[in-house]
C-alpha atoms as a PDB file:
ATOM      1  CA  UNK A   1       0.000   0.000   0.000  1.00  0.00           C
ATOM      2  CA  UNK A   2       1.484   3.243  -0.900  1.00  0.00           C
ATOM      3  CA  UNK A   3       0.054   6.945   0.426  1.00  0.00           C
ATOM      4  CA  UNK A   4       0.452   9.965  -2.035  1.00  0.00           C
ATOM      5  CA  UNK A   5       0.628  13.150  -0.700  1.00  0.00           C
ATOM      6  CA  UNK A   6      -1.483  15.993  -2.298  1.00  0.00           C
ATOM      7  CA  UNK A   7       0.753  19.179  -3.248  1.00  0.00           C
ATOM      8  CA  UNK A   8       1.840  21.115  -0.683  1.00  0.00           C
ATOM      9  CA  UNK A   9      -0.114  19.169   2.069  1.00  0.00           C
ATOM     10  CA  UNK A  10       1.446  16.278   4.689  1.00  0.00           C
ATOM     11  CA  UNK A  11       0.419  13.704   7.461  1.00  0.00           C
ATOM     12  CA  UNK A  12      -0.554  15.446  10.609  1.00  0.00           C
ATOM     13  CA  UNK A  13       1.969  14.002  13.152  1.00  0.00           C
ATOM     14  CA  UNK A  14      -0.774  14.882  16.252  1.00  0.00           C
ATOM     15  CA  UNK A  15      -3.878  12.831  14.164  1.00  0.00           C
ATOM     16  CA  UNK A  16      -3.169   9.774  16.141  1.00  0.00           C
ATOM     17  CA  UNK A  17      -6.925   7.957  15.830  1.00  0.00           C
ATOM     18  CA  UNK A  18      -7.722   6.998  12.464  1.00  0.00           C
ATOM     19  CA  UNK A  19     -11.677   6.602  11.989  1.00  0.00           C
ATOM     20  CA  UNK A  20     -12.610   4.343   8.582  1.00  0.00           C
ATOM     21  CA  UNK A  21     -15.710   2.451   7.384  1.00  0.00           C
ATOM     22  CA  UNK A  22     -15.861  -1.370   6.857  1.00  0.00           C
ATOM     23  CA  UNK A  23     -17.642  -2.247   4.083  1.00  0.00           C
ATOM     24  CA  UNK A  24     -21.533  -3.877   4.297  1.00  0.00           C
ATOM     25  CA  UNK A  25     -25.125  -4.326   3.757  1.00  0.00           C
ATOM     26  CA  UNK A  26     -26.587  -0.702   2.840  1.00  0.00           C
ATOM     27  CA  UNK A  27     -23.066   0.707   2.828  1.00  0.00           C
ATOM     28  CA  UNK A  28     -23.693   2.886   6.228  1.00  0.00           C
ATOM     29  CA  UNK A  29     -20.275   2.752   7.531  1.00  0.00           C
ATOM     30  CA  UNK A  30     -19.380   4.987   4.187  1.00  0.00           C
ATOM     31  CA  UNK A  31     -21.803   7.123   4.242  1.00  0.00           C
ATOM     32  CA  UNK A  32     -21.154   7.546   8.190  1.00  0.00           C
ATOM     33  CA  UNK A  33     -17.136   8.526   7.009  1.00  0.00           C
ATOM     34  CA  UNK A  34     -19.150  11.089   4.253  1.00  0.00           C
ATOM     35  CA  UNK A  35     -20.833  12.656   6.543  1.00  0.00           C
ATOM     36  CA  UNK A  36     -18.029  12.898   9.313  1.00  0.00           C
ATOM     37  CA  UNK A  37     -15.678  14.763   6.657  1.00  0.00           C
ATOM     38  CA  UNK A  38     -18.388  16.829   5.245  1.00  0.00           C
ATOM     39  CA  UNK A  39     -19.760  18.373   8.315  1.00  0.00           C
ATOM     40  CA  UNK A  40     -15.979  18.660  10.199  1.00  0.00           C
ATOM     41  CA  UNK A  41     -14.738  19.791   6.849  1.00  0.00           C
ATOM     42  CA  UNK A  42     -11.534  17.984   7.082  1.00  0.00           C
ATOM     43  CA  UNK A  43      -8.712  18.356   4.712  1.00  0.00           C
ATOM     44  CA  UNK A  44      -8.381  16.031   2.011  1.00  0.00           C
ATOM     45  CA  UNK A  45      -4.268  15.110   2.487  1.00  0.00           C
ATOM     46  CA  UNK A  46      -3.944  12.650   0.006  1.00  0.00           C
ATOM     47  CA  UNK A  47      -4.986   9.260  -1.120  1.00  0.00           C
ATOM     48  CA  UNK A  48      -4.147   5.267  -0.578  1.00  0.00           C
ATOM     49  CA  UNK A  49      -3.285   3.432  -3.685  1.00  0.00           C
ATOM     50  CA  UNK A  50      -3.480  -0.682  -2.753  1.00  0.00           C
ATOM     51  CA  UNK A  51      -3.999  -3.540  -5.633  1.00  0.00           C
ATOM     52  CA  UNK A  52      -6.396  -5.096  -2.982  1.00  0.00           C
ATOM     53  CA  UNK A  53      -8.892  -2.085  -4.168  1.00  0.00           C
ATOM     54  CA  UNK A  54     -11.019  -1.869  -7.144  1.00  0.00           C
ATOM     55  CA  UNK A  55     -10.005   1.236  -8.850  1.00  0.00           C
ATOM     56  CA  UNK A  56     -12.787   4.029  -9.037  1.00  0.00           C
ATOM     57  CA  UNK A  57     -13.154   7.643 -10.147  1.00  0.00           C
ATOM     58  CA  UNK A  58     -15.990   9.603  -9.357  1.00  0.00           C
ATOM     59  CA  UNK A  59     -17.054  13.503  -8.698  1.00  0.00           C
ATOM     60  CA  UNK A  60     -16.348  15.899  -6.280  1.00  0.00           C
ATOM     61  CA  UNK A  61     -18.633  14.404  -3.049  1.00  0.00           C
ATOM     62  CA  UNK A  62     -18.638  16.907  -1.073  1.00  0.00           C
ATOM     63  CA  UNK A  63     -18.479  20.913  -3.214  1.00  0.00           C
ATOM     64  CA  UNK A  64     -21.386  21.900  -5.256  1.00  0.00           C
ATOM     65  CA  UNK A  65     -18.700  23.752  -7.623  1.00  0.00           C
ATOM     66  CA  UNK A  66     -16.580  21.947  -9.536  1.00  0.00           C
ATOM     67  CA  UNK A  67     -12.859  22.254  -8.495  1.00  0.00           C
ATOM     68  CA  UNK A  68     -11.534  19.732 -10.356  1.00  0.00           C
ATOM     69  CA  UNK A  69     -11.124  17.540  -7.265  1.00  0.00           C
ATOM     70  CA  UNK A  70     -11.854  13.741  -8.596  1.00  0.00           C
ATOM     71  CA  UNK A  71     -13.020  10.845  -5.635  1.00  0.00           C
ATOM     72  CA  UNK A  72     -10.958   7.739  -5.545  1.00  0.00           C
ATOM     73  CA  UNK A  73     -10.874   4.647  -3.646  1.00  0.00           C
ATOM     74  CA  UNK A  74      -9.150   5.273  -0.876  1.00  0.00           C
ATOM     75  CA  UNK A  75      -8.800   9.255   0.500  1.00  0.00           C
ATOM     76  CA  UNK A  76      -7.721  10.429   3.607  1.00  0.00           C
ATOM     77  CA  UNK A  77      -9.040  13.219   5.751  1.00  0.00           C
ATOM     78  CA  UNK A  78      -7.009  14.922   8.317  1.00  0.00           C
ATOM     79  CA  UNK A  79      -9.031  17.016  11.463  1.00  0.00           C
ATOM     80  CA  UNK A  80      -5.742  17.984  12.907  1.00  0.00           C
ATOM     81  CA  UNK A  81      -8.146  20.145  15.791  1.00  0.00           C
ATOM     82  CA  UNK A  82      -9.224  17.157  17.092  1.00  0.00           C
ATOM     83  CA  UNK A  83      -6.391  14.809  16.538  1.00  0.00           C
ATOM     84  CA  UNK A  84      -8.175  12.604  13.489  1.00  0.00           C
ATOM     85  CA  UNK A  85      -7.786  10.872  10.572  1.00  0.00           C
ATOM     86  CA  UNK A  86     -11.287   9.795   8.334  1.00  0.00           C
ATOM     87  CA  UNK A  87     -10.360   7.423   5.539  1.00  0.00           C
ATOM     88  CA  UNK A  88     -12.926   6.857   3.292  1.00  0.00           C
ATOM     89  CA  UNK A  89     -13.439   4.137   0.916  1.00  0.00           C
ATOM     90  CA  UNK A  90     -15.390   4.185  -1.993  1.00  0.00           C
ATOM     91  CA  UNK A  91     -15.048   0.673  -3.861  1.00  0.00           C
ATOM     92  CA  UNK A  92     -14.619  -2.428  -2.743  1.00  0.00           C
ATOM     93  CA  UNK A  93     -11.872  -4.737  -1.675  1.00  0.00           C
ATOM     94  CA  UNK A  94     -11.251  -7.933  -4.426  1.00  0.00           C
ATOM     95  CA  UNK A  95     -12.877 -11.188  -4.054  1.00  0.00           C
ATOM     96  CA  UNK A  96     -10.369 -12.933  -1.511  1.00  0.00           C
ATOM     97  CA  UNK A  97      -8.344 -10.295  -0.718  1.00  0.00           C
ATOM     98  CA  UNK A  98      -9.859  -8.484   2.336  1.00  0.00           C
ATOM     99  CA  UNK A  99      -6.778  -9.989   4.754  1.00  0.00           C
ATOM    100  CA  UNK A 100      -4.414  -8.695   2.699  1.00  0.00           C
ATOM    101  CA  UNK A 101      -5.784  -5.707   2.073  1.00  0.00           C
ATOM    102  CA  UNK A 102      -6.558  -5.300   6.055  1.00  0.00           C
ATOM    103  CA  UNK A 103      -2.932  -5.990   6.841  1.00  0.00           C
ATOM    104  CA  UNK A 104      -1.617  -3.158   4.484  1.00  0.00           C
ATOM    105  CA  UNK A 105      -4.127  -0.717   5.813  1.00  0.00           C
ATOM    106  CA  UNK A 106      -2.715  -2.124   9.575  1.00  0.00           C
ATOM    107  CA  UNK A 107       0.508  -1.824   8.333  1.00  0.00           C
ATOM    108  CA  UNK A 108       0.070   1.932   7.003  1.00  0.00           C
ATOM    109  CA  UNK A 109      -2.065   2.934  10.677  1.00  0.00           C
ATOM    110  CA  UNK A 110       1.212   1.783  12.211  1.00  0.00           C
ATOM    111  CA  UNK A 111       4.138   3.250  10.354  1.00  0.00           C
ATOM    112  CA  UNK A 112       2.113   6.483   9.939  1.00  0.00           C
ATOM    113  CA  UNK A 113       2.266   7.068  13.810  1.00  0.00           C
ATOM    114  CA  UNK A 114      -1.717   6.159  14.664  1.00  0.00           C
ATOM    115  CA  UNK A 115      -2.443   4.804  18.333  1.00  0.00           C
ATOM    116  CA  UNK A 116      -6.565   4.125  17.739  1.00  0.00           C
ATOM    117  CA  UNK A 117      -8.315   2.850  15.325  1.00  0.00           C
ATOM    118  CA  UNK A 118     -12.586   3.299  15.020  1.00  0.00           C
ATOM    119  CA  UNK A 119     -14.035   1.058  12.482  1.00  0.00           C
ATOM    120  CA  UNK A 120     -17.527   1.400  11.466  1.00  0.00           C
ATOM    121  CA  UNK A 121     -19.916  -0.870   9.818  1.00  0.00           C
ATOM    122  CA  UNK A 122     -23.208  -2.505   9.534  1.00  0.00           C
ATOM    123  CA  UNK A 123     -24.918  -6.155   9.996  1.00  0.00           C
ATOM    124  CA  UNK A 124     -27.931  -7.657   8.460  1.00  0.00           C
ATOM    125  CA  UNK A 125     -31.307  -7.132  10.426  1.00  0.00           C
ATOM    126  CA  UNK A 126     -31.984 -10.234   9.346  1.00  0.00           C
ATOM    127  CA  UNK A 127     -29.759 -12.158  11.675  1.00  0.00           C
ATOM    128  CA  UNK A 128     -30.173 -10.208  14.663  1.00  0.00           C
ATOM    129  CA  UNK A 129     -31.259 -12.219  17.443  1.00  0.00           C
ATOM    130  CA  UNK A 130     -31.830 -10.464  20.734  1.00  0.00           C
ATOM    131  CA  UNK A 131     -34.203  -7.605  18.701  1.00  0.00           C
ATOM    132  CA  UNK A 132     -34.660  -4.551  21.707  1.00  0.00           C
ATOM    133  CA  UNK A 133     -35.959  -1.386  20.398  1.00  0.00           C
ATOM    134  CA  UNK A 134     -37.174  -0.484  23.533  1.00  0.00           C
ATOM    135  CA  UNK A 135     -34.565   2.227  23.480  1.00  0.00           C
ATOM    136  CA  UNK A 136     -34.786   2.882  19.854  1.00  0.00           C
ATOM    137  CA  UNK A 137     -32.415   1.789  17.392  1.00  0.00           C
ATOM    138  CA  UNK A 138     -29.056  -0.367  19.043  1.00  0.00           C
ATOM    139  CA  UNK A 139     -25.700   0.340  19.037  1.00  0.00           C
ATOM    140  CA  UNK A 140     -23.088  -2.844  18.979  1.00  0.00           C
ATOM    141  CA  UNK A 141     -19.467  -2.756  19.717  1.00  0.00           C
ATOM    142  CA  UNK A 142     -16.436  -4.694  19.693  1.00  0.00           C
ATOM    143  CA  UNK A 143     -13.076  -3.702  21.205  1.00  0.00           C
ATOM    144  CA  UNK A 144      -9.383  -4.834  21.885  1.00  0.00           C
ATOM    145  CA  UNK A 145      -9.617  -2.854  25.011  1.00  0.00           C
ATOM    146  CA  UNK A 146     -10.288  -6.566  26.751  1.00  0.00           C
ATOM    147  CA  UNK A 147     -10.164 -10.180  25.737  1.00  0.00           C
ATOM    148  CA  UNK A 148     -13.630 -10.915  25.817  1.00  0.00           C
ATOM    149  CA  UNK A 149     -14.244  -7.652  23.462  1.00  0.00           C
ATOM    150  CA  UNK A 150     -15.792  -5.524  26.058  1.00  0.00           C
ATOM    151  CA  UNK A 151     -14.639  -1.699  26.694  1.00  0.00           C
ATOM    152  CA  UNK A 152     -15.809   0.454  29.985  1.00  0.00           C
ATOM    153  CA  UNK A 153     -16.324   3.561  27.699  1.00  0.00           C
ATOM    154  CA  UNK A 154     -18.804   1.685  25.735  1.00  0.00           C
ATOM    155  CA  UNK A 155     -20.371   0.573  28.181  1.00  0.00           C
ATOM    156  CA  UNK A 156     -21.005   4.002  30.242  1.00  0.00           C
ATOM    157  CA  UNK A 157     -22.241   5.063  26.826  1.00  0.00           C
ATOM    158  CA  UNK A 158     -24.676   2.477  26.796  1.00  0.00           C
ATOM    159  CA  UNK A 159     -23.687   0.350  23.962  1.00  0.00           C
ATOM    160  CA  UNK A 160     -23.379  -3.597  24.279  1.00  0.00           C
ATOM    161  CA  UNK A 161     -20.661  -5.701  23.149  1.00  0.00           C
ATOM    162  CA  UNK A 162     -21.214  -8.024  19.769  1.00  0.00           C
ATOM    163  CA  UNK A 163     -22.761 -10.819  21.525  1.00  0.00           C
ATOM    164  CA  UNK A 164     -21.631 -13.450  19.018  1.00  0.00           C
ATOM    165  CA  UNK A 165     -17.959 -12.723  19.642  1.00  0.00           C
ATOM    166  CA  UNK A 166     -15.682 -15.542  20.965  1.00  0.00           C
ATOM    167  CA  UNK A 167     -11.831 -14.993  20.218  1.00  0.00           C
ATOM    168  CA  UNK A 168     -12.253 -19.279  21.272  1.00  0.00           C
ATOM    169  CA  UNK A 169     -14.496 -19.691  17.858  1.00  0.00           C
ATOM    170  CA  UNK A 170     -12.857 -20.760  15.050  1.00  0.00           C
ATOM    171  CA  UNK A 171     -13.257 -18.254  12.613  1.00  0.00           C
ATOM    172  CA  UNK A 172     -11.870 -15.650  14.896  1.00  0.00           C
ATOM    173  CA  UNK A 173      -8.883 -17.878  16.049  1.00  0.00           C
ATOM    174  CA  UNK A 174      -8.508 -18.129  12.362  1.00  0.00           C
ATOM    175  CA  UNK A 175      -8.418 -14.326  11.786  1.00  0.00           C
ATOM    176  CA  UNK A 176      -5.821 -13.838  14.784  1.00  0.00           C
ATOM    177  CA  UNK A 177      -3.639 -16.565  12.909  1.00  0.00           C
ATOM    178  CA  UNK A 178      -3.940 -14.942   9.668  1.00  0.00           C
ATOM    179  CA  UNK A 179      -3.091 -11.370  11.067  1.00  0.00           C
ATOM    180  CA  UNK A 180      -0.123 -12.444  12.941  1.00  0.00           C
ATOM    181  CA  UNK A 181       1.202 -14.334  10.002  1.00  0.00           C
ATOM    182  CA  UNK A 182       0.941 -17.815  11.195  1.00  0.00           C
ATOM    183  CA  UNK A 183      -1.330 -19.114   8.296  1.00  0.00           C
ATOM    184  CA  UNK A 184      -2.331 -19.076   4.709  1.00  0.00           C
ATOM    185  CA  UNK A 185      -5.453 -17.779   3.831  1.00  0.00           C
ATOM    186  CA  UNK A 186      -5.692 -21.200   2.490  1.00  0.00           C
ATOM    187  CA  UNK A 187      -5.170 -22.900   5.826  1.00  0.00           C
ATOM    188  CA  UNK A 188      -8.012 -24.500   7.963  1.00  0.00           C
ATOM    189  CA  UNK A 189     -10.981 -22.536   6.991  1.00  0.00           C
ATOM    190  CA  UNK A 190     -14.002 -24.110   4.494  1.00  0.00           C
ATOM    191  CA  UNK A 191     -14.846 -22.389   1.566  1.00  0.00           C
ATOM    192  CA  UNK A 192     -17.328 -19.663   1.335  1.00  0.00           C
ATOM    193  CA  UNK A 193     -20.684 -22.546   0.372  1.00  0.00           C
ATOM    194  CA  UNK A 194     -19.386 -24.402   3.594  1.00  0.00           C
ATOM    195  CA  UNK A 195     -19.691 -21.584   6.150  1.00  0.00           C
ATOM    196  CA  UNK A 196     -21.681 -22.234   9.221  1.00  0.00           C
ATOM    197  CA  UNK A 197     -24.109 -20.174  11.154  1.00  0.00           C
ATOM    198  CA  UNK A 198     -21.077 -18.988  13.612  1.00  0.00           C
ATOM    199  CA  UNK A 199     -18.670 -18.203  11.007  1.00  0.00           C
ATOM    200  CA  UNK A 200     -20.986 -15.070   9.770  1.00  0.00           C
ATOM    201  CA  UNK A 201     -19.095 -12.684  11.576  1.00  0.00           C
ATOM    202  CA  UNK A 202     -15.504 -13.559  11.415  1.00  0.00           C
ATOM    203  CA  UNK A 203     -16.449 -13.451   7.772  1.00  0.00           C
ATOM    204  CA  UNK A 204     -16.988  -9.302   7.125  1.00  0.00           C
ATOM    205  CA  UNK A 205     -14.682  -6.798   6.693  1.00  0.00           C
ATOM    206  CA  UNK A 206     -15.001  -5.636   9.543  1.00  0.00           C
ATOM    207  CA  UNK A 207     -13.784  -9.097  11.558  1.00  0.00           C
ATOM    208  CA  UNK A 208     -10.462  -8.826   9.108  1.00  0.00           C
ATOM    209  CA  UNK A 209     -10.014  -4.891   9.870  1.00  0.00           C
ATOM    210  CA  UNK A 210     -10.432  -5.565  13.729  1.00  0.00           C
ATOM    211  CA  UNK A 211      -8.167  -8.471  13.870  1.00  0.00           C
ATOM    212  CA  UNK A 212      -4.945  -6.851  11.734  1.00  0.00           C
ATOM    213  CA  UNK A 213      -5.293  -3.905  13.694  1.00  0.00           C
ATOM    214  CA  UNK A 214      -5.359  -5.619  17.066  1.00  0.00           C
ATOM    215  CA  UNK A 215      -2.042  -7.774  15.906  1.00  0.00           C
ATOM    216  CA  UNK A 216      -0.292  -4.691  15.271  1.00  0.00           C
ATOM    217  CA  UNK A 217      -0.783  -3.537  18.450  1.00  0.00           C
ATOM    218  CA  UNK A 218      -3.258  -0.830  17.885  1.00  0.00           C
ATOM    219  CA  UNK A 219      -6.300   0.269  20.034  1.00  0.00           C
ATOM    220  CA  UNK A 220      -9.288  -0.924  17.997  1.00  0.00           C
ATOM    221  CA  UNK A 221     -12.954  -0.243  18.330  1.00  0.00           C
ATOM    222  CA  UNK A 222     -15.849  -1.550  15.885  1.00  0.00           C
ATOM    223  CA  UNK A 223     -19.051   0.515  16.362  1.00  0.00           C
ATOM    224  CA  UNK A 224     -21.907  -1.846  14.797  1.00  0.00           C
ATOM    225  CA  UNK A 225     -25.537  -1.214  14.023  1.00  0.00           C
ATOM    226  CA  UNK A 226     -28.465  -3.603  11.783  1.00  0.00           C
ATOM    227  CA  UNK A 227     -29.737  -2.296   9.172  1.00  0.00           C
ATOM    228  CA  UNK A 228     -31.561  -3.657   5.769  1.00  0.00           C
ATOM    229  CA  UNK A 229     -30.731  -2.664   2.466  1.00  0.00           C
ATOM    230  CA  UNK A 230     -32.609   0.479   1.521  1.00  0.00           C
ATOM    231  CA  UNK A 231     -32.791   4.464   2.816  1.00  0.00           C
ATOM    232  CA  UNK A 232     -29.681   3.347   5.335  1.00  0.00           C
ATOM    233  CA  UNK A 233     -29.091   7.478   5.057  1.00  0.00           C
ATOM    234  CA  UNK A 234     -31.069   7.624   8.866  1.00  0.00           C
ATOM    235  CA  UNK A 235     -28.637   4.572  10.345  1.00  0.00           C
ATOM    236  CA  UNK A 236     -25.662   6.755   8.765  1.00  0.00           C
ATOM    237  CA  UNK A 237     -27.106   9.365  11.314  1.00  0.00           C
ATOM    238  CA  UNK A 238     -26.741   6.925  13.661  1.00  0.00           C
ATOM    239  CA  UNK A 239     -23.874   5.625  13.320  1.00  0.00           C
ATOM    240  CA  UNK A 240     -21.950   8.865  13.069  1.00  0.00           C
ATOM    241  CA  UNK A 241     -23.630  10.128  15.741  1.00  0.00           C
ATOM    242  CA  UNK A 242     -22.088   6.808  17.612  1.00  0.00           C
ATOM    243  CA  UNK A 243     -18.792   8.096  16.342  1.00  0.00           C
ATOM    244  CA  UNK A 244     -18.660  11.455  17.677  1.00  0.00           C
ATOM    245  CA  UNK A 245     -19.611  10.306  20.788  1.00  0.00           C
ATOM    246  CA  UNK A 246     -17.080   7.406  21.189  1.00  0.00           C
ATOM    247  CA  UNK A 247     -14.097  10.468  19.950  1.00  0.00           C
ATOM    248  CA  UNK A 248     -15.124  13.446  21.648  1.00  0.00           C
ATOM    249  CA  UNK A 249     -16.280  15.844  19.334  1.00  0.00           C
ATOM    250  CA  UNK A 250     -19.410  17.875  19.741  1.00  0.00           C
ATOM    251  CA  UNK A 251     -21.723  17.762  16.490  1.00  0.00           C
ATOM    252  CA  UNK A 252     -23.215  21.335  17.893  1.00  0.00           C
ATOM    253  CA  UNK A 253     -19.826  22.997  16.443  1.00  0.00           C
ATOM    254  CA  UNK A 254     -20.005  21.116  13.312  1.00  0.00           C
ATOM    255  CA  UNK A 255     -20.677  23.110  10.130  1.00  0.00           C
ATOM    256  CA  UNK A 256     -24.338  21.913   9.115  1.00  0.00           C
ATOM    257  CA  UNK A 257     -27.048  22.776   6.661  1.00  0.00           C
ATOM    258  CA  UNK A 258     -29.410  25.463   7.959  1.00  0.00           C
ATOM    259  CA  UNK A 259     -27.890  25.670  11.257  1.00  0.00           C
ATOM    260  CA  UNK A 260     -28.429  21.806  11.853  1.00  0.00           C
ATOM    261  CA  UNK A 261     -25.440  19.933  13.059  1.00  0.00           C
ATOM    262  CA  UNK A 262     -24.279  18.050  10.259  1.00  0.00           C
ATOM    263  CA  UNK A 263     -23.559  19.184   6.716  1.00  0.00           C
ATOM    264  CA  UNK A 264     -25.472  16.525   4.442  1.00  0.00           C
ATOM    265  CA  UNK A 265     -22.869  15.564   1.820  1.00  0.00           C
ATOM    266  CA  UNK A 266     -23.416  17.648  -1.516  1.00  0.00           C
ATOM    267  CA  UNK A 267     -23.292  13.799  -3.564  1.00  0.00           C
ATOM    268  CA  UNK A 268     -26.229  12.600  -1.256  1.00  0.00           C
ATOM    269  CA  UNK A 269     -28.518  14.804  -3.677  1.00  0.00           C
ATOM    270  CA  UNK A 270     -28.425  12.025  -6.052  1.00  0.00           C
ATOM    271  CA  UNK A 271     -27.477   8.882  -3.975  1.00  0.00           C
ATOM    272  CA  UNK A 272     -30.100   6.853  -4.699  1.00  0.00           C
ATOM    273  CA  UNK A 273     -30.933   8.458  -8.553  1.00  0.00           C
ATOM    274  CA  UNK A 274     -32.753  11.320  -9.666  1.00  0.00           C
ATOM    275  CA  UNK A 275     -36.595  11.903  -8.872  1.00  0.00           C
ATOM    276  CA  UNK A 276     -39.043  10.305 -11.508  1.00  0.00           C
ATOM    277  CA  UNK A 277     -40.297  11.845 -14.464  1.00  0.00           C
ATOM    278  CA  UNK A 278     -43.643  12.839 -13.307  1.00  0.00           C
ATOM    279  CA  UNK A 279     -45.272  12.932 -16.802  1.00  0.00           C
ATOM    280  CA  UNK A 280     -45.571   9.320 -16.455  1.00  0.00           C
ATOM    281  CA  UNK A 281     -47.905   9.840 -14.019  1.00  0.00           C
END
């Protein structure tokens, strides 16, 4: 994995947590990162360029005028006020390669100086099995902080630990193996049609990015929430909302539209296509 540096701009030595989205059902954990930089206005810094990611080129996401800025895969963000990185990624990782890919992004957090790591991402509805809205919608969380996954922070904000984590459980003894480079991907793990009901979660993204991270020695938190596939713009609400909590930062000072908090991204306009033609109707 190689970082390019835009003109005239560097890594902030004093950004020490790096926040980035795993990549799911409904894609919240991206749209959580677009809304993050677009309402803290962060400073683009430069980009990640890793064969693990499907190239991508795209518009401007976040200015209504065209500067002649282009999105790619893999940008980074720099809040250097509040000590953060937001890495966003905009394609996806190749078919087999989201360990690899997970270790070079480790790798990167690591030489670049980063102590924590916030990873957010989304799980199917569909397999959630303790369903409480009691409180409204649920926030999940896994950390390094302990063994067993749990964190005291997350807990005094209310949150409760990904109940189907068990470092014991084969897929994520697997992961821990892989990330410390004492396996093959290849190595005691059945193919993708053989997958049993526990091996779900060791399976996402977000099971690789926790586990690479941890083996470097990195403080890592996943913040988790279910969702369907759909309008997942209110979970990115949510989730980001989850974020700023978990770092610090106070959405009141953030930049938004109308004197709201956050600054809907300028790209969400057309995020799920334009209106219909109404002479149809």
């Amino acid at each position: 994995m190689e970082f390019i540096v835009e003109e005239g701009k560097h890594l902030h030595e004093e950004c020490s947590t790096i926040v980035l989205p795993a990549l799911s059902i409904g894609n919240v954990g991206q749209l959580a990162v677009d809304l993050m930089v677009s309402s803290t206005r962060a400073e683009r810094i430069g980009f990640l360029d890793d064969p693990n990611v499907l190239p991508c080129v795209g518009n401007d996401a976040y200015g209504p005028v065209p500067q002649g800025e282009l999105a790619l895969p893999l940008e980074a963000y720099d809040l250097s006020s509040n000590g953060l990185t937001l890495l966003q990624q905009r394609s996806p990782v190749v078919k087999g390669k989201m360990v690899e890919f997970a270790k070079n992004l480790a790798d990167f957090a690591a030489a670049s100086g980063k102590k924590d790591v916030v990873v957010l991402s989304s799980l199917d509805f569909a397999r959630w099995q303790n369903i409480d809205m009691s409180s409204g919608l649920q926030m999940y969380y896994l950390s390094s902080t302990n063994t067993d996954g749990t964190d005291d922070h997350c807990e005094q904000l209310n949150w409760k630990r990904l109940q189907e984590y068990n470092p014991d459980q084969r897929g994520w003894k697997y992961l821990s193996t892989l990330a410390e480079g004492n396996a093959t991907q290849e190595d005691n793990f059945p193919f993708e049609d053989e997958l049993e009901e526990e091996d779900y979660y060791p399976s996402l993204p977000f099971a690789a990015l926790f586990s690479c991270f941890k083996a470097r020695g990195l403080k890592v938190t996943c913040l988790l929430c279910y969702c369907s596939e759909g309008d997942n713009i209110p979970d990115a609400f949510h989730l980001a909302e989850a974020a700023s909590k978990l770092l610090g930062l106070s959405p009141s000072n953030f930049h938004g539209n109308e004197g709201g908090k956050w600054l809907v991204p300028f790209s969400w306009n057309t995020v799920y296509g334009p209106p219909p033609d109404m002479s149809i109707f």
